[in-house]
Protein backbone atom coordinates (compact mmCIF):
# COMPACT_ATOMS: atom_id res chain seq x y z
CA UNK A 1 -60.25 32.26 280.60
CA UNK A 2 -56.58 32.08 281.13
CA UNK A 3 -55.04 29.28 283.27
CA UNK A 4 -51.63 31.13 284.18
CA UNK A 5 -52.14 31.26 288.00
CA UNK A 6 -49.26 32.23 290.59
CA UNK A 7 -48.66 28.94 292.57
CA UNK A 8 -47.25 28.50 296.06
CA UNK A 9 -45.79 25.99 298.06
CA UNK A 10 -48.35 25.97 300.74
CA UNK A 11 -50.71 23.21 301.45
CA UNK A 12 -54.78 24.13 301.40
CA UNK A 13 -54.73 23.85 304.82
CA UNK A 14 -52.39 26.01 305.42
CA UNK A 15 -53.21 28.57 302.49
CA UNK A 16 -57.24 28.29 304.49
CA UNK A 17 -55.36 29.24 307.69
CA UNK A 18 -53.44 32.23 305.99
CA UNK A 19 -56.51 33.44 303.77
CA UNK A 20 -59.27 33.17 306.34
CA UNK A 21 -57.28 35.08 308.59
CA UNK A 22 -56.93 37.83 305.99
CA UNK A 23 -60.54 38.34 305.64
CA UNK A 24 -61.14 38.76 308.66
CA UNK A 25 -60.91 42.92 308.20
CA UNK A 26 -63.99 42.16 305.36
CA UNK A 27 -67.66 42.82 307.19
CA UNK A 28 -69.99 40.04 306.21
CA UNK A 29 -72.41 39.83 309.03
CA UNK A 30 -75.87 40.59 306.88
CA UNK A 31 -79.09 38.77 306.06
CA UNK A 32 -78.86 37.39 302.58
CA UNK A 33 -82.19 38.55 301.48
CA UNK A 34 -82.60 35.82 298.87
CA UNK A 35 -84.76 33.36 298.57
CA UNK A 36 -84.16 29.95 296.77
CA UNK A 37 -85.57 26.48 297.58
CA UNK A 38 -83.02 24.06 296.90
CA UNK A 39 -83.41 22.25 293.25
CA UNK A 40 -82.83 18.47 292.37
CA UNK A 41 -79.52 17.82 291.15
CA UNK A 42 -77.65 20.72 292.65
CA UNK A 43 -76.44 21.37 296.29
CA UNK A 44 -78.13 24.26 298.67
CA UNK A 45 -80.07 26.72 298.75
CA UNK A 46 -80.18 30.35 299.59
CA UNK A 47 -82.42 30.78 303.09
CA UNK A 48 -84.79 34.09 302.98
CA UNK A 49 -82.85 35.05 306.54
CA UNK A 50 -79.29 34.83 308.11
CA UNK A 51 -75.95 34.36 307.13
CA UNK A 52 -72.15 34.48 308.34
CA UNK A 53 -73.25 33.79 312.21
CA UNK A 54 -76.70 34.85 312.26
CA UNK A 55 -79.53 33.40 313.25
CA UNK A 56 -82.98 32.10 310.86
CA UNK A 57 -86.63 32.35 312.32
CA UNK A 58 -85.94 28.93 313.49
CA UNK A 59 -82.99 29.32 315.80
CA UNK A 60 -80.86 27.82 313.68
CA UNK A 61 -76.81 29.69 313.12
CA UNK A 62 -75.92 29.76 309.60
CA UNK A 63 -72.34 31.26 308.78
CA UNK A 64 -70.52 31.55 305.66
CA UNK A 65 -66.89 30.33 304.36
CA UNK A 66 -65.09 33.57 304.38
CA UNK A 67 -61.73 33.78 302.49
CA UNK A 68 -59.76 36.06 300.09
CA UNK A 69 -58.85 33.89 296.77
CA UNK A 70 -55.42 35.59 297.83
CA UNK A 71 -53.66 38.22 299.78
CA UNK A 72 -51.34 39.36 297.12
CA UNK A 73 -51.97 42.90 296.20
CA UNK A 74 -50.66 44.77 293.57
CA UNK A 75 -51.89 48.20 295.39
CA UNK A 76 -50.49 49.95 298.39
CA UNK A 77 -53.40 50.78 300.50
CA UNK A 78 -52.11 52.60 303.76
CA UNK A 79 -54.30 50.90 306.20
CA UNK A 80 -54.43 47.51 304.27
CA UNK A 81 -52.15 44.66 305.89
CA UNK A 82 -51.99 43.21 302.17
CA UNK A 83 -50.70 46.08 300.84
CA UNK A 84 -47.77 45.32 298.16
CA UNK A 85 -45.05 47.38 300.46
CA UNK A 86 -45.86 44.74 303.40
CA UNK A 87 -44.24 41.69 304.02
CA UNK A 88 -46.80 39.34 305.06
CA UNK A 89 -47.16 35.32 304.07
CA UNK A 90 -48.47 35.45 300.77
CA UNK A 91 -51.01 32.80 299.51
CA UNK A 92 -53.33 32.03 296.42
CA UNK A 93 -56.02 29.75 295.73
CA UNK A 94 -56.56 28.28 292.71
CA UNK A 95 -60.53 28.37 291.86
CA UNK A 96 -60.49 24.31 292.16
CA UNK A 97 -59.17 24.78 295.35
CA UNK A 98 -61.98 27.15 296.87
CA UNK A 99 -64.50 25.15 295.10
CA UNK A 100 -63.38 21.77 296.93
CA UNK A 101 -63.06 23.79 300.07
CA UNK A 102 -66.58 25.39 299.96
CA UNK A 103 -68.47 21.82 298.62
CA UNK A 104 -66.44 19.93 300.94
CA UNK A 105 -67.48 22.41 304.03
CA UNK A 106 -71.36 22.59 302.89
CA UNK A 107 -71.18 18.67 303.00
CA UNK A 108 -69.78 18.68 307.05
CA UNK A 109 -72.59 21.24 307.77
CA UNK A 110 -69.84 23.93 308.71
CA UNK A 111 -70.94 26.68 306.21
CA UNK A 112 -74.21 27.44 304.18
CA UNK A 113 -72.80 29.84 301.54
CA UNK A 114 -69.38 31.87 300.72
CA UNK A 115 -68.37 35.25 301.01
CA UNK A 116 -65.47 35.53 298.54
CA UNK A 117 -63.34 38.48 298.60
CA UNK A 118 -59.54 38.91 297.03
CA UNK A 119 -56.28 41.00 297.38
CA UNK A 120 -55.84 42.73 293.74
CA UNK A 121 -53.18 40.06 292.04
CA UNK A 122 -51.56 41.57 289.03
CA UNK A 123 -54.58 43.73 288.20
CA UNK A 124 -58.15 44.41 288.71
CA UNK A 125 -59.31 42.11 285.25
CA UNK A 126 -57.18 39.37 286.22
CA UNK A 127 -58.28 39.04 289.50
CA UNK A 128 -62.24 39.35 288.42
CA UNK A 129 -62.20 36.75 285.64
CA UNK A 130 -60.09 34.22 288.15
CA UNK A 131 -62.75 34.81 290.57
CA UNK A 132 -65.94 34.54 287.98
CA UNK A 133 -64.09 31.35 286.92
CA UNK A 134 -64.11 30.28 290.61
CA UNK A 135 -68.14 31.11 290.89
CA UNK A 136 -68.85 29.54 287.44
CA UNK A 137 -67.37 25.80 288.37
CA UNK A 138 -69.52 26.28 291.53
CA UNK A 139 -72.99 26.56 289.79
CA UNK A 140 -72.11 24.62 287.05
CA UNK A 141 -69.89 21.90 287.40
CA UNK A 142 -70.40 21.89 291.31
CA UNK A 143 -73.79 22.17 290.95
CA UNK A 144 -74.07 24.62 294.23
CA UNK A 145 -77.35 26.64 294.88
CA UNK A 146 -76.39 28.44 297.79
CA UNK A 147 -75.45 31.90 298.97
CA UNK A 148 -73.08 33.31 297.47
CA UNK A 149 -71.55 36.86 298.59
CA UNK A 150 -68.54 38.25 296.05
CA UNK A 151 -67.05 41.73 296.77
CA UNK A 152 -65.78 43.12 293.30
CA UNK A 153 -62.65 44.61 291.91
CA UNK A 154 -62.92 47.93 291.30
CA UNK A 155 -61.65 48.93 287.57
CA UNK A 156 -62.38 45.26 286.57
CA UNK A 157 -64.31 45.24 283.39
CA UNK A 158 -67.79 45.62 282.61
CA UNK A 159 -67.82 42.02 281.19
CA UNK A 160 -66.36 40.39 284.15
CA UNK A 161 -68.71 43.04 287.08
CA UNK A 162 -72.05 41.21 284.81
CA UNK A 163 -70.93 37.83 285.38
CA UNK A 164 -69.86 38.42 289.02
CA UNK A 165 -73.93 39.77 289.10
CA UNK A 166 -75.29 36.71 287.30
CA UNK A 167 -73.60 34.34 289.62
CA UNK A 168 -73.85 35.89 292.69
CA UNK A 169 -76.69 36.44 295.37
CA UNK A 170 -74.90 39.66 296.55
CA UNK A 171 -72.28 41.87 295.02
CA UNK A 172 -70.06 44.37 296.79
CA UNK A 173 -68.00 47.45 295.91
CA UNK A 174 -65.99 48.47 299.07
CA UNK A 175 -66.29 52.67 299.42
CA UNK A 176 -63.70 51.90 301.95
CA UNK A 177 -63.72 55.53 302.96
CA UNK A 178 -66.23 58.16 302.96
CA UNK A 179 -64.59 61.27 301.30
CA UNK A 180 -62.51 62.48 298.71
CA UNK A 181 -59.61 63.68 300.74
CA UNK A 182 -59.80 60.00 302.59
CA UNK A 183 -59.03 58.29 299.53
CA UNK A 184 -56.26 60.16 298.07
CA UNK A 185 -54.65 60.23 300.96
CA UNK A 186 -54.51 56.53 302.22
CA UNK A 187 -55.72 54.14 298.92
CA UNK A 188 -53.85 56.24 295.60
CA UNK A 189 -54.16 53.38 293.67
CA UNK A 190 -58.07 53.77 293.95
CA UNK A 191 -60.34 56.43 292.39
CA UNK A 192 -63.94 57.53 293.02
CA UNK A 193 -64.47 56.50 289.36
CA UNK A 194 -63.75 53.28 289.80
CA UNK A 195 -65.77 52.66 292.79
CA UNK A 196 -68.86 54.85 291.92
CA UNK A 197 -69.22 53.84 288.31
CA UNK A 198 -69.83 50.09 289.29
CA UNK A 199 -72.28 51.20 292.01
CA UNK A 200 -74.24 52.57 289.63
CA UNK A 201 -74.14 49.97 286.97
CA UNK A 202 -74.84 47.26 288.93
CA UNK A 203 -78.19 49.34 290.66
CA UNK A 204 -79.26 49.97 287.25
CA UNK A 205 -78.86 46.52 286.22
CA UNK A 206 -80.60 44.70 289.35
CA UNK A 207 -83.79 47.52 288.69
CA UNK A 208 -84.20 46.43 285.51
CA UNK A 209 -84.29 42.45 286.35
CA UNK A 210 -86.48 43.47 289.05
CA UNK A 211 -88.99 45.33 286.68
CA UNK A 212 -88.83 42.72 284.10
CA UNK A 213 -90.22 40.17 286.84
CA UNK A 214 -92.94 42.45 288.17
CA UNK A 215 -91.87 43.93 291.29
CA UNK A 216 -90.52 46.89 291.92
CA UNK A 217 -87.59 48.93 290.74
CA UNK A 218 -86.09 49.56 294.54
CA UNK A 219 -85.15 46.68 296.76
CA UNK A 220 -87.55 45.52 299.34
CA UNK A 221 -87.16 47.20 303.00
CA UNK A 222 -89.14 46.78 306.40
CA UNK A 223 -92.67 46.12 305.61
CA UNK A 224 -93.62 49.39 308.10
CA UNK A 225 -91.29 51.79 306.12
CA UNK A 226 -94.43 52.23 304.08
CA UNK A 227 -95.63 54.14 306.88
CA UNK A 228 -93.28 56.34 307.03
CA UNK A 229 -92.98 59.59 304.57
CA UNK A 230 -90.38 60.87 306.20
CA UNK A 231 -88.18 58.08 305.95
CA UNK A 232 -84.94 57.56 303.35
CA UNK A 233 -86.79 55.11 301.18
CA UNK A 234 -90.49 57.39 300.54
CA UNK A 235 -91.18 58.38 297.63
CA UNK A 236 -90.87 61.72 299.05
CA UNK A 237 -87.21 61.81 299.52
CA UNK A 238 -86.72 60.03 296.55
CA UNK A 239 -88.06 62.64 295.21
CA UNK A 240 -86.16 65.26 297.09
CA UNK A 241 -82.59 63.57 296.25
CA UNK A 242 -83.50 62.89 292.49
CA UNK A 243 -84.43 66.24 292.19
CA UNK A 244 -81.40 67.81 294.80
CA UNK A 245 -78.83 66.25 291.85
CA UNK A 246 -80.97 67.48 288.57
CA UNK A 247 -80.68 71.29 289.80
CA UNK A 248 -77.03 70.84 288.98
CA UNK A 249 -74.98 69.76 286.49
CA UNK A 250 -73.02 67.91 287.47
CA UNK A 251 -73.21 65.40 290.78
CA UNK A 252 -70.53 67.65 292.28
CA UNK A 253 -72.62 70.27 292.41
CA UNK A 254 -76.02 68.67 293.72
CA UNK A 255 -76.61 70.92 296.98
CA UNK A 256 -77.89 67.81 299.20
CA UNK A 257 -75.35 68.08 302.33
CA UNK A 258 -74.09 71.25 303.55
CA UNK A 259 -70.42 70.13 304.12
CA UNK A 260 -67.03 71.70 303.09
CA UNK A 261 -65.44 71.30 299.89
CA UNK A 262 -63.20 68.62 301.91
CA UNK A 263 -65.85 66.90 303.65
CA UNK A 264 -68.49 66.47 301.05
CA UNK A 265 -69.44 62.75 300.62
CA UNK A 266 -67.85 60.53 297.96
CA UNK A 267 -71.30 59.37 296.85
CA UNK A 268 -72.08 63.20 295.65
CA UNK A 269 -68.83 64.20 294.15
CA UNK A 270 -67.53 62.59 291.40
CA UNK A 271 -65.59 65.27 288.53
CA UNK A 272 -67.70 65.94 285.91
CA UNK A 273 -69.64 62.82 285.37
CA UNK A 274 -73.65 63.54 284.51
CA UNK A 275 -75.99 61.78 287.31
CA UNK A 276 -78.19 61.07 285.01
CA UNK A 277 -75.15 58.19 284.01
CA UNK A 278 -76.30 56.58 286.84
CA UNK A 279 -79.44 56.19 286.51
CA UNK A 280 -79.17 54.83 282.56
CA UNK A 281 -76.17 53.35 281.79
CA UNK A 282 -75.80 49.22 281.33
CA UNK A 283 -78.82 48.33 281.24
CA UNK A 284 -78.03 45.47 278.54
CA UNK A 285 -75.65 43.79 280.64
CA UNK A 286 -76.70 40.31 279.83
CA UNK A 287 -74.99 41.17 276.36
CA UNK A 288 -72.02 42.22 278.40
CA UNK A 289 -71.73 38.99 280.52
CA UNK A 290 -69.34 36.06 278.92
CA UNK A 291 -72.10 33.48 276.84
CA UNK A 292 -72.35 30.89 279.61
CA UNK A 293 -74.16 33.25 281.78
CA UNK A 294 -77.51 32.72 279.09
CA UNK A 295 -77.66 29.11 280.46
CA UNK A 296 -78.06 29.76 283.93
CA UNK A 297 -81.27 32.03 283.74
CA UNK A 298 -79.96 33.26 287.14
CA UNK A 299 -81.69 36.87 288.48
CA UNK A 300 -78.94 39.43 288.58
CA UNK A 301 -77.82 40.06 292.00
CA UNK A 302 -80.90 39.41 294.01
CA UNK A 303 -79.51 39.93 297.75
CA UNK A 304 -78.97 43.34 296.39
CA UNK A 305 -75.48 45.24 296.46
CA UNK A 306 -73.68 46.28 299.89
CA UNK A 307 -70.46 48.21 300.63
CA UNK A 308 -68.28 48.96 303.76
CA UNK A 309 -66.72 51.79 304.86
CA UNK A 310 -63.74 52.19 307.13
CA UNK A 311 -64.52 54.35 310.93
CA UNK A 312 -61.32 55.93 312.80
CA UNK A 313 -58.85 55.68 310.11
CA UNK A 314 -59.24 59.21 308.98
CA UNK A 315 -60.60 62.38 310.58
CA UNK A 316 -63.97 62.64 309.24
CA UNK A 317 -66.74 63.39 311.68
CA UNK A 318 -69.35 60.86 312.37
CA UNK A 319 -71.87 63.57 310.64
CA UNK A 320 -69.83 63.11 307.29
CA UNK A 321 -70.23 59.32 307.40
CA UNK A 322 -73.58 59.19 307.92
CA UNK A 323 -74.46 61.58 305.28
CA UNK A 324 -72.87 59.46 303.14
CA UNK A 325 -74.46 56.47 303.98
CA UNK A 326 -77.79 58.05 303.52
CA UNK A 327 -76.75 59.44 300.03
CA UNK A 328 -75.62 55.74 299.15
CA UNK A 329 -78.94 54.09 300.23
CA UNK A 330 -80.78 56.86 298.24
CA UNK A 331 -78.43 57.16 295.09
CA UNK A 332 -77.60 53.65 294.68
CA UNK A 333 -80.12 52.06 296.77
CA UNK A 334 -77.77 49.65 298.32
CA UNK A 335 -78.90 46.65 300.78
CA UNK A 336 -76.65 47.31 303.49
CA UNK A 337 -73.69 49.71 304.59
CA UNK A 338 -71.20 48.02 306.97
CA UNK A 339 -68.53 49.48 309.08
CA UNK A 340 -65.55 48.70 310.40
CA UNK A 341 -63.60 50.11 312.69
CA UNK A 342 -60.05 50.42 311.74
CA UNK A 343 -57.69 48.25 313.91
CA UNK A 344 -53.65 49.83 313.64
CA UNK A 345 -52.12 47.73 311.20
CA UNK A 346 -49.19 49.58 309.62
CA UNK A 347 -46.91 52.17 311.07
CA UNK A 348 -47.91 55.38 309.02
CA UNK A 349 -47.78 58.69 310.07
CA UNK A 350 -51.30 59.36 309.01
CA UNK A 351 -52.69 56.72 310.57
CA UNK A 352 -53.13 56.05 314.42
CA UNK A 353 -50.28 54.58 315.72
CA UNK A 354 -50.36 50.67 315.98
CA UNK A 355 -51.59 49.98 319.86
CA UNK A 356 -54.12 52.04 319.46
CA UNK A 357 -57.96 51.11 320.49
CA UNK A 358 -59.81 50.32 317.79
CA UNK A 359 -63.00 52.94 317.76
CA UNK A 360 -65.53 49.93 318.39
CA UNK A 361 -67.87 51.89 320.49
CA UNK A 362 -68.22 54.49 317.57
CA UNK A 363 -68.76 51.60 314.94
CA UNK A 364 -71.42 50.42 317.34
CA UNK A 365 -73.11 53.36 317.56
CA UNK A 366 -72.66 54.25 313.81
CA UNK A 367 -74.55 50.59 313.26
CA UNK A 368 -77.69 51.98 315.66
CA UNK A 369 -77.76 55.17 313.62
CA UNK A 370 -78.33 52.98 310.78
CA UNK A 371 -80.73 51.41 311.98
CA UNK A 372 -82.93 54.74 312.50
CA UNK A 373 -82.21 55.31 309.04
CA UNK A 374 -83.42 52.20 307.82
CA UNK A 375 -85.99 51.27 309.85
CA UNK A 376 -87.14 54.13 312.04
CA UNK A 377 -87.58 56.97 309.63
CA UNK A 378 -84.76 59.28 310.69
CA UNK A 379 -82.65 61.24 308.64
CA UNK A 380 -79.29 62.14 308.79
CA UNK A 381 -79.75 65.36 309.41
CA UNK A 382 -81.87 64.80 312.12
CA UNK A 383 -79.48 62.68 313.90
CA UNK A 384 -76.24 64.69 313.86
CA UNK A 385 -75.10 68.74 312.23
CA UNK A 386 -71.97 70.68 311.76
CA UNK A 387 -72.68 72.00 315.11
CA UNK A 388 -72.76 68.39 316.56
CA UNK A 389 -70.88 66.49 314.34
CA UNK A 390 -70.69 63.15 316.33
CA UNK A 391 -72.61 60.76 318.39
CA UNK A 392 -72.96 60.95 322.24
CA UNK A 393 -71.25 57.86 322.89
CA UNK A 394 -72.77 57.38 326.71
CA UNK A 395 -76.50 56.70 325.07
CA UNK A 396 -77.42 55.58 322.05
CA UNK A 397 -78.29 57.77 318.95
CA UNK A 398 -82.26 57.56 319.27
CA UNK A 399 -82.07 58.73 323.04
CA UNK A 400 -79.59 61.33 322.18
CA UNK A 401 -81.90 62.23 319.55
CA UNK A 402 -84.91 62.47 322.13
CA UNK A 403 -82.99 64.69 324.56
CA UNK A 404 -82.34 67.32 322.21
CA UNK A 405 -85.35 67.48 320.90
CA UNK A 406 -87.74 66.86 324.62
CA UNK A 407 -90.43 70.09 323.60
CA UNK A 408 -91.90 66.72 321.59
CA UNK A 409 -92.49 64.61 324.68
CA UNK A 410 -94.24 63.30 326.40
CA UNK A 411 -96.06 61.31 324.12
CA UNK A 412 -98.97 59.57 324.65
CA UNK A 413 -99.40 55.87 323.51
CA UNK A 414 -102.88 55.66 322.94
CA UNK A 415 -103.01 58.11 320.32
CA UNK A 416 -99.63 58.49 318.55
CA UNK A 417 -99.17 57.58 315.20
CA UNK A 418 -97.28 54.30 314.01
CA UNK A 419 -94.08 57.26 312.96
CA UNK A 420 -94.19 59.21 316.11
CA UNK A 421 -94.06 56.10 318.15
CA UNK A 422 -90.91 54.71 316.32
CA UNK A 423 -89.06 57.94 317.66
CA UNK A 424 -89.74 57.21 321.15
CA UNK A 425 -86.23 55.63 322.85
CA UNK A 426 -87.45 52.34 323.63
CA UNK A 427 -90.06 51.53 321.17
CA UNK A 428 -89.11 49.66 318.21
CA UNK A 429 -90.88 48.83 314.77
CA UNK A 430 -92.83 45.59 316.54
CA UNK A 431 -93.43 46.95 319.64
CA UNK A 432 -94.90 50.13 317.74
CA UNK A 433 -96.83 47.82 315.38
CA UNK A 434 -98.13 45.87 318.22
CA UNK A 435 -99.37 48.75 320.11
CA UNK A 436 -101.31 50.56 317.05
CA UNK A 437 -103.21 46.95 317.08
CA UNK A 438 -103.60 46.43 320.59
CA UNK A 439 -105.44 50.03 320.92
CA UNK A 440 -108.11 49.49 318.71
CA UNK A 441 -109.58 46.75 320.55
CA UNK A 442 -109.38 48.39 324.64
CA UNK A 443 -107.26 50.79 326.21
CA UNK A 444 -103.57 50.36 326.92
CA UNK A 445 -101.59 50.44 330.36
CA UNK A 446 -98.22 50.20 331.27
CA UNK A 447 -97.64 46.53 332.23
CA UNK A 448 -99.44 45.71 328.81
CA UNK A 449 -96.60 47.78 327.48
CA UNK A 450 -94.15 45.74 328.91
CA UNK A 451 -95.50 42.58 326.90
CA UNK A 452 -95.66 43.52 323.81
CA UNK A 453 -91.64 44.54 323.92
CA UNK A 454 -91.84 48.43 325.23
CA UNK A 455 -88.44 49.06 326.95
CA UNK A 456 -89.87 50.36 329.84
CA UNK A 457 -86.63 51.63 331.38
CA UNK A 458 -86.00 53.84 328.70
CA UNK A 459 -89.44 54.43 327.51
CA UNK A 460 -91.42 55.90 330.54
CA UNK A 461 -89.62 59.14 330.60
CA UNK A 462 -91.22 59.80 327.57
CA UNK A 463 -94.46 58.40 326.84
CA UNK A 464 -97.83 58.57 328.73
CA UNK A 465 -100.59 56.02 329.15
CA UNK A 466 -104.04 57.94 329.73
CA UNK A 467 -102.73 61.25 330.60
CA UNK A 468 -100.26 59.65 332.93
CA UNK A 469 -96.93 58.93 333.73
CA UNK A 470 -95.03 55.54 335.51
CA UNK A 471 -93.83 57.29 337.85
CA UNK A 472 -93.57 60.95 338.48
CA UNK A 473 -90.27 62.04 336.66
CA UNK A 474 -89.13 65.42 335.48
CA UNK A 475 -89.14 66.03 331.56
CA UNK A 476 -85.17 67.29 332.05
CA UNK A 477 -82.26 66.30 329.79
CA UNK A 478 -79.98 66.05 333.04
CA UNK A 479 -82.09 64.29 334.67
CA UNK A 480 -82.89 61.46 332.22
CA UNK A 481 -79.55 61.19 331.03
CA UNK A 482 -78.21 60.40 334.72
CA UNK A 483 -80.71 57.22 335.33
CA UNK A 484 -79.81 56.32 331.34
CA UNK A 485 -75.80 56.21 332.01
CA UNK A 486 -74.96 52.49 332.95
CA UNK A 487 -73.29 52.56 336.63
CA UNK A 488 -69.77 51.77 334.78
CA UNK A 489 -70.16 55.17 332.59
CA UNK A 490 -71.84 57.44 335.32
CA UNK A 491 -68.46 58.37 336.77
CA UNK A 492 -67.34 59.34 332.87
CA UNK A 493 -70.47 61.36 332.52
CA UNK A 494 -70.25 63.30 335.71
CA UNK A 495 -66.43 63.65 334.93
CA UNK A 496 -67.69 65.59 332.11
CA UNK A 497 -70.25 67.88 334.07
CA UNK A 498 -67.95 68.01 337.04
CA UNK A 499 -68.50 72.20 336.74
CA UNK A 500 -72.75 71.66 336.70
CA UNK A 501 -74.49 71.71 340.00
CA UNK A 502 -77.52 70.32 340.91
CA UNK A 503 -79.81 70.56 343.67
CA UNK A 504 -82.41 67.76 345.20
CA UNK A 505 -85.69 67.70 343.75
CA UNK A 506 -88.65 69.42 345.42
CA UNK A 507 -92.09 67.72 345.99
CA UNK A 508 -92.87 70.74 343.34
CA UNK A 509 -90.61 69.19 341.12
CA UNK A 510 -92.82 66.01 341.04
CA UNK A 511 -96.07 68.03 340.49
CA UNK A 512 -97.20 67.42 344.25
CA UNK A 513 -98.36 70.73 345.80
């Protein structure tokens, strides 16, 4: 590997101060999802649960060392503070340097792992191989068995994306924005070729180490998704999407999402390039990783591969971004998808204007909508359509969900299936689990409810125990979303229906004659 490296006159402390702060836009904040005791003679180890401030089973926080190995950039991003046409402090660790820095750290107890990320210096090879030199002194001369998170270059090599694989837990290829149009317009420098292709690669790749070990080809998910044939990781919609992209083609054409030409996801329009590429290609990458990789005998990638996508920066709907987070976790079968929503950085007159709010409520509820998707059986579709392209921003996605759609309430708890309950607003996968257990042994009321986890504020407007009700409510979308709004949002909400009127309730209206 070359040793030509662009010095500075900064001390590590104050290159930390200036790189640490430039990660900061990079979203980190996942489970690690491996698993690896720690080994005599080497430092760490990689817990099953938690990292960069989470929490393990135990209680205990465990955080990552999050830096860029610099902030020069050789690209012009629009919404990027690093972007080449900025002038920022500019600072660049040598791979020493961030190897001191994360042993040194792991010894005071301050970190537990490192999520490495970099600005693109000089090009997108360069900047790989310094950084697979930087995670190659850590597991070898370092000795360190800990998490390790790397986001990639895209349009580094093949050669240098294997060795990133082999020495990391979890690998990263930033979307950065979900359509076509989005990247033209604010990251030229970047193509969907360059992002996609190494998606793909490094799925295929971490199938095939997963096969040759015995398990399964897809990543592991929530135990009670096996439950769940609706859900974005059946078989069934497996199915569905593999065979959505054979009836074209080409991936462009694969009918899956009924968007405009502008608006269809990234994930499902790529040129001319064959899905099947996908799905075959690189499967010998531990002949395309550099020689020193053989000695390691490390699992490629085993915390899976993630990617984040940017919320507010562009126009597109939060329908669009969703379908193309589903099509990611079903085409590439990704770990995670993070967003983040874009803080005004840059004076640009496509962008918001600096001063601007960032759109943190939407990248909240974009995370619960996730969460339905990965957990609770939804899809996209379900959740949001042309017609209502975006969240409801006064409840949360699963209760807007349920008051559209309140001809399937009430439901009644002691004989709803483990799927049905997951759909009730208030219910979650343990509390659902729980109650499918508790019912086989006597029946259930609403205090017992309560302690196994039921939300009961949200819940009782739509569930029964025994026929009944808590209390005597109408089934009415008005109705329920009034007591839902928090007291600080009401006013908003009735701002909103200022032009609706609405009369008291009636005994009748309670069912009392």
């Amino acid at each position: 590997m070359s040793t030509e490296f662009i010095n500075s006159n900064y001390t590590i402390q104050e290159k930390l101060q200036i790189l640490a702060d430039a990660a900061k836009y990079d979203v980190a904040c996942t489970s690690s999802g491996s698993s690896r005791r720690g080994k005599k003679g080497e430092l760490g180890n990689a817990e099953a649960c938690g990292i960069c401030h989470s929490f393990a089973a135990g209680g205990r926080c465990i955080s990552l060392l999050k830096i860029l190995m610099t902030n020069h950039c050789a690209y012009d991003c629009k919404y990027c503070i690093n972007r080449v046409s900025n002038d920022v402090k500019r600072a660049t660790f040598t791979p020493e340097e961030i190897c001191e820095l994360t042993i040194e750290f792991y010894k005071r107890n301050y970190i537990e792992g490192l999520f490495l990320s970099s600005g693109v210096l000089k090009n997108p090879s360069y900047t790989m191989e310094k950084m697979c030199e930087t995670l190659l002194l850590l597991r070898t001369k370092y000795h360190f068995n800990g998490y390790i998170h790397v986001k990639t270059i895209p349009g580094a090599s093949d050669e240098l994306l294997a060795a990133a694989g082999y020495l990391a837990d979890r690998i990263s290829v930033n979307l950065e924005l979900p359509t076509e149009a989005g990247l033209r317009t604010l990251a030229p420098n970047k193509t969907m070729q360059t992002i996609l292709n190494p998606m793909g690669k490094v799925q295929s790749t971490i199938a095939s180490h997963r096969m040759a070990i015995g398990k399964t080809a897809h990543m592991e998910r929530s135990l009670g998704n096996r439950y769940l044939d609706h859900g974005i990781f059946s078989e069934n919609s497996r199915q569905r999407f593999r065979k959505s992209l054979s009836m074209g083609n080409t991936v462009s054409e694969a009918p899956l999402v009924s968007l405009s030409e502008n608006e269809l996801p990234i994930s499902l329009k790529n040129g001319k390039r064959p899905a099947s590429e996908y799905v075959l290609g690189w499967e010998n990458a531990t002949q395309l990783a550099p020689q020193d990789m053989s000695k390691l005998k490390r699992s490629f990638a085993p915390a899976g591969q993630s990617t984040q996508m940017i919320i507010g920066a562009t126009g597109e709907s939060d329908y669009t971004l969703l379908q193309t987070t589903q099509a990611l976790y079903q085409g590439f079968d990704l770990k995670r998808v993070f967003y983040s929503a874009y803080i005004p950085l840059n004076e640009e007159a496509v962008l918001p204007q600096i001063g601007t709010p960032p759109p943190l409520l939407r990248e909240h509820r974009l995370y619960q909508a996730d969460w339905l998707l990965r957990f609770y059986g939804f899809q996209a579709g379900e959740l949001l359509s042309p017609e209502k392209p975006d969240f409801n921003e006064l409840v949360d996605p699963k209760c807007d969900w349920a008051l559209r759609h309140l001809d399937q309430f009430p439901v009644e708890v002691g004989t709803a299936d483990y799927a049905v309950l997951l759909r009730v607003p208030g219910i979650g996968p343990k509390s659902a689990g729980r109650i499918v257990n508790a019912r086989r042994y006597g029946r259930l009321d609403f205090p017992s409810l309560k302690k196994m986890g039921v939300v009961l504020k949200r819940a009782h407007y739509f569930i029964t125990c025994q026929g009944k009700q808590m209390y005597h409510t109408p089934i009415e979308e008005n109705y329920i979303i009034r007591q839902l709004v928090h007291t600080d949002k009401k006013e908003l909400w009735e701002t909103q229906h200022a032009n609706e009127s609405f009369s008291q309730m009636t005994l009748a209206d309670f069912g009392i004659r």
